[in-house]
Protein backbone atom coordinates (compact mmCIF):
# COMPACT_ATOMS: atom_id res chain seq x y z
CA UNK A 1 3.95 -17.06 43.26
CA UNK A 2 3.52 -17.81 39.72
CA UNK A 3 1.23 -15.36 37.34
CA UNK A 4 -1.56 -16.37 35.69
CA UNK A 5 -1.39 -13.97 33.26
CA UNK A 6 2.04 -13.59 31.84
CA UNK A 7 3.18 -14.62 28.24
CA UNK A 8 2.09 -18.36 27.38
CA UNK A 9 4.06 -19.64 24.26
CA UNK A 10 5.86 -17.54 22.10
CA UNK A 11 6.60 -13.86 22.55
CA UNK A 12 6.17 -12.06 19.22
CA UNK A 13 6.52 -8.48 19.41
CA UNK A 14 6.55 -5.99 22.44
CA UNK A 15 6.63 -2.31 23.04
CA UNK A 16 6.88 0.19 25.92
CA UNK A 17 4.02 3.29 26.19
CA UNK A 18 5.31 6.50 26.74
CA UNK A 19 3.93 6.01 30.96
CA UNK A 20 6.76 3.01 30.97
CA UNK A 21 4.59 0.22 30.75
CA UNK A 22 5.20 -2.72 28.42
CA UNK A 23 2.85 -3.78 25.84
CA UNK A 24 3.11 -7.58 24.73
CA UNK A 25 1.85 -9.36 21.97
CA UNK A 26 1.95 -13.39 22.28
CA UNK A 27 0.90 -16.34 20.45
CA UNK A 28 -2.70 -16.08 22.53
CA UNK A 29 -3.25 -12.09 22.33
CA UNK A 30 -1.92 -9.30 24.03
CA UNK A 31 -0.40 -8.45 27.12
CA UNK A 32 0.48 -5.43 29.98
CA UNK A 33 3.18 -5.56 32.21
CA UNK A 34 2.58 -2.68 34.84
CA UNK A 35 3.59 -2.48 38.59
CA UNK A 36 5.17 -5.78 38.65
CA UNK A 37 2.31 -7.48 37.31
CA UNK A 38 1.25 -8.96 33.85
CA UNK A 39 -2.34 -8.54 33.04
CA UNK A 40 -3.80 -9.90 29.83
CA UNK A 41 -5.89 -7.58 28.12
CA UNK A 42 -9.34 -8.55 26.29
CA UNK A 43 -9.76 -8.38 22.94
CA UNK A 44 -13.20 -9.20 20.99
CA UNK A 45 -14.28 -9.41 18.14
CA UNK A 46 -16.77 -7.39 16.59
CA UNK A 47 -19.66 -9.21 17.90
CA UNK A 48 -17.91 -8.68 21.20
CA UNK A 49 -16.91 -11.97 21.56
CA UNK A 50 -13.37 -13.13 23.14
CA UNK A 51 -11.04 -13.22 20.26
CA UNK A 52 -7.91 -15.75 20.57
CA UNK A 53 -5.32 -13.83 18.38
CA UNK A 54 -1.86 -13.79 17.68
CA UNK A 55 0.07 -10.41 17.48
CA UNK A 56 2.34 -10.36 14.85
CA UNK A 57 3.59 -6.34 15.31
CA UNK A 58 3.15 -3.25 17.52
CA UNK A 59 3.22 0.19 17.71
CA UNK A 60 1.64 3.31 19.63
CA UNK A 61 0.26 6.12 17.79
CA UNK A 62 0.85 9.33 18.94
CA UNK A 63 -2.68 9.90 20.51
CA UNK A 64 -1.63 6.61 22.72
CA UNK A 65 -3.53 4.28 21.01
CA UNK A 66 -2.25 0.84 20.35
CA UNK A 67 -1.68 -0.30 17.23
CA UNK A 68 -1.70 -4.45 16.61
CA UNK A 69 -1.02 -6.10 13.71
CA UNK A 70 -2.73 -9.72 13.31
CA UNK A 71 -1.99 -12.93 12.14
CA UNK A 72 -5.36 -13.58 11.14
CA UNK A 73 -7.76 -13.76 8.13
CA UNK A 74 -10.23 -11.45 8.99
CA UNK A 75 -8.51 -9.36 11.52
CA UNK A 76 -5.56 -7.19 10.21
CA UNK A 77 -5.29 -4.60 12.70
CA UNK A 78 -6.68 -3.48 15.97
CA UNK A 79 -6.31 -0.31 17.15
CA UNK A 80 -6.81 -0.43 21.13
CA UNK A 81 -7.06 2.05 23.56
CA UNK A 82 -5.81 1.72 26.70
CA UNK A 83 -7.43 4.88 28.66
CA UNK A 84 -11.17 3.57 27.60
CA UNK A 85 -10.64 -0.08 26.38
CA UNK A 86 -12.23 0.54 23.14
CA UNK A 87 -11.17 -1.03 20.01
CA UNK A 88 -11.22 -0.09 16.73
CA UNK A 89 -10.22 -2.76 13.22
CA UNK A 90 -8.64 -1.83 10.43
CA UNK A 91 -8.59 -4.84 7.42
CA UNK A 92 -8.30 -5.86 3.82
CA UNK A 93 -12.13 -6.11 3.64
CA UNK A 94 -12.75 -2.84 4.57
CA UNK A 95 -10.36 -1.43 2.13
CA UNK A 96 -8.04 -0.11 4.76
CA UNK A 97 -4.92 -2.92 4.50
CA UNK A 98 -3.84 -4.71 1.01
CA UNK A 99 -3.52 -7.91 2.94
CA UNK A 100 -4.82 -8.68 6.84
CA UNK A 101 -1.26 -10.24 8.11
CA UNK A 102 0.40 -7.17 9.30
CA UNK A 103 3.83 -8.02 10.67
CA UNK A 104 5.09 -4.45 11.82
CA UNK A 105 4.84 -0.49 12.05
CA UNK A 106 6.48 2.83 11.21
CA UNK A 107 4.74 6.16 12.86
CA UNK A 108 5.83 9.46 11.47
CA UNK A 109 6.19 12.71 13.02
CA UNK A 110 3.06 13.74 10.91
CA UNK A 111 0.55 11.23 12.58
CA UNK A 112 1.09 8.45 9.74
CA UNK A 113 1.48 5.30 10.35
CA UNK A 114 2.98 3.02 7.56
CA UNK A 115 2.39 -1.06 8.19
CA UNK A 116 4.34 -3.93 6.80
CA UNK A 117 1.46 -6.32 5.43
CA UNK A 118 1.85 -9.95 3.46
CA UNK A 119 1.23 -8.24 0.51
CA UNK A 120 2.63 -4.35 0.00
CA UNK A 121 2.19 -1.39 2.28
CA UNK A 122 -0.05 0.47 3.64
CA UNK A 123 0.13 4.36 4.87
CA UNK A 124 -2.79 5.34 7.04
CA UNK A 125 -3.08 8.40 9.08
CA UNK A 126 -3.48 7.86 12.66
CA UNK A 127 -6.50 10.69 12.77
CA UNK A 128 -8.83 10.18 9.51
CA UNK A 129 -7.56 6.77 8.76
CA UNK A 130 -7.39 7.64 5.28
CA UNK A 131 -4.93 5.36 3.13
CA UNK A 132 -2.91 4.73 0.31
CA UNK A 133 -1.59 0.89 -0.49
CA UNK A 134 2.03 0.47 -2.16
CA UNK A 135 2.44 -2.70 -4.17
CA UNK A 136 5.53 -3.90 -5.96
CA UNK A 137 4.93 -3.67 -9.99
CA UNK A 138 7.60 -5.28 -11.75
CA UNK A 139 7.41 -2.71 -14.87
CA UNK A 140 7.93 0.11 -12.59
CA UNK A 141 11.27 -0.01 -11.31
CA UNK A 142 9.92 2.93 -8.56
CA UNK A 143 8.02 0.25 -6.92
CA UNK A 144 8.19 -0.97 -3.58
CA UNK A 145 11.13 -4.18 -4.32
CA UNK A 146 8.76 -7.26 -3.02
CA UNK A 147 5.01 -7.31 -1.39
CA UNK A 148 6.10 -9.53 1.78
CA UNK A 149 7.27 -6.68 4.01
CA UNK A 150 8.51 -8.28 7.52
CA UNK A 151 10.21 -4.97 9.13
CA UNK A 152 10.10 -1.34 8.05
C-alpha cells in the first residue's frame, strides 16, 4: 500500500530526534517518519497559511525543537516544535540571519546554535535567540575564509 505522505522529489537533509524518529526535509517541506509511517508535517506561514518550502538543513536544539533552514527569500529558518506544533522564524529581515538561505547547523554543548547561511554565519542561542553574524573581510585575515558556508 503506497503512502501518501512520504518524500516526493528530492530528499535534502534528514535527522533523527533523540525518541528515534526521523525528521525529513524535501523539496515540498518537511517530513516524520514514526511507527512505520511517514506523515508530512504543516508548516505556515505567518499569516497561517500553508507554506510550500524546501528544507535546505536540519538540526534539533537541545530543548527538542526543530531547527529548519530554508531555501527561501523571506523564510530563513523555522524553528518547529514537535510536542505543541508551534513555530517560530528566524530571518535576515528581522536581524536574526545575514542571509535567509540557511543550508546547515552546528549546536553546542552551551545551547548555541551556529548556521551555515549564503552569506556568513550566524551564532544564535537556542534560549534568548540573541546573535552575532560572522562575515568574511578580506583585510582581516581572522575572518571567516568565504560567506557561502554549505556544511559546518
Amino acid at each position: 500500500m503506497a503512502d501518501d505522505n512520504r518524500p516526493v522529489g528530492k530528499v535534502i537533509t534528514l535527522t533523527a530526534s533523540a525518541d528515534g524518529n526521523i525528521w525529513i526535509g524535501d523539496s515540498h517541506g518537511l517530513i516524520v517518519y514514526k511507527d512505520d509511517t511517514f506523515t508530512r508535517v504543516p508548516i505556515r506561514n505567518n499569516a497561517g497559511e500553508p507554506l510550500m518550502m524546501q528544507g535546505l538543513g536540519i538540526a534539533f536544539d537541545g530543548n527538542g525543537k526543530l531547527w529548519l533552514g530554508m531555501d527561501n527569500a523571506d523564510m530563513g529558518v523555522i524553528i518547529y516544535d514537535p510536542a505543541d506544533q508551534s513555530q517560530r522564524f528566524l530571518s535576515q529581515q528581522d536581524g536574526h540571519l545575514p542571509h535567509n538561505r540557511v543550508k546547515s547547523f552546528f549546536r553546542f554543548p552551551d545551547g548555541n546554535i551556529l548556521l551555515g547561511t549564503r552569506w556568513g554565519l550566524a551564532l544564535i542561542n537556542e534560549t534568548t535567540f540573541e546573535h552575532q553574524h560572522f562575515l568574511h573581510d578580506p583585510y582581516d585575515p581572522g575572518s571567516i575564509s568565504q560567506n557561502s558556508i554549505r556544511e559546518i
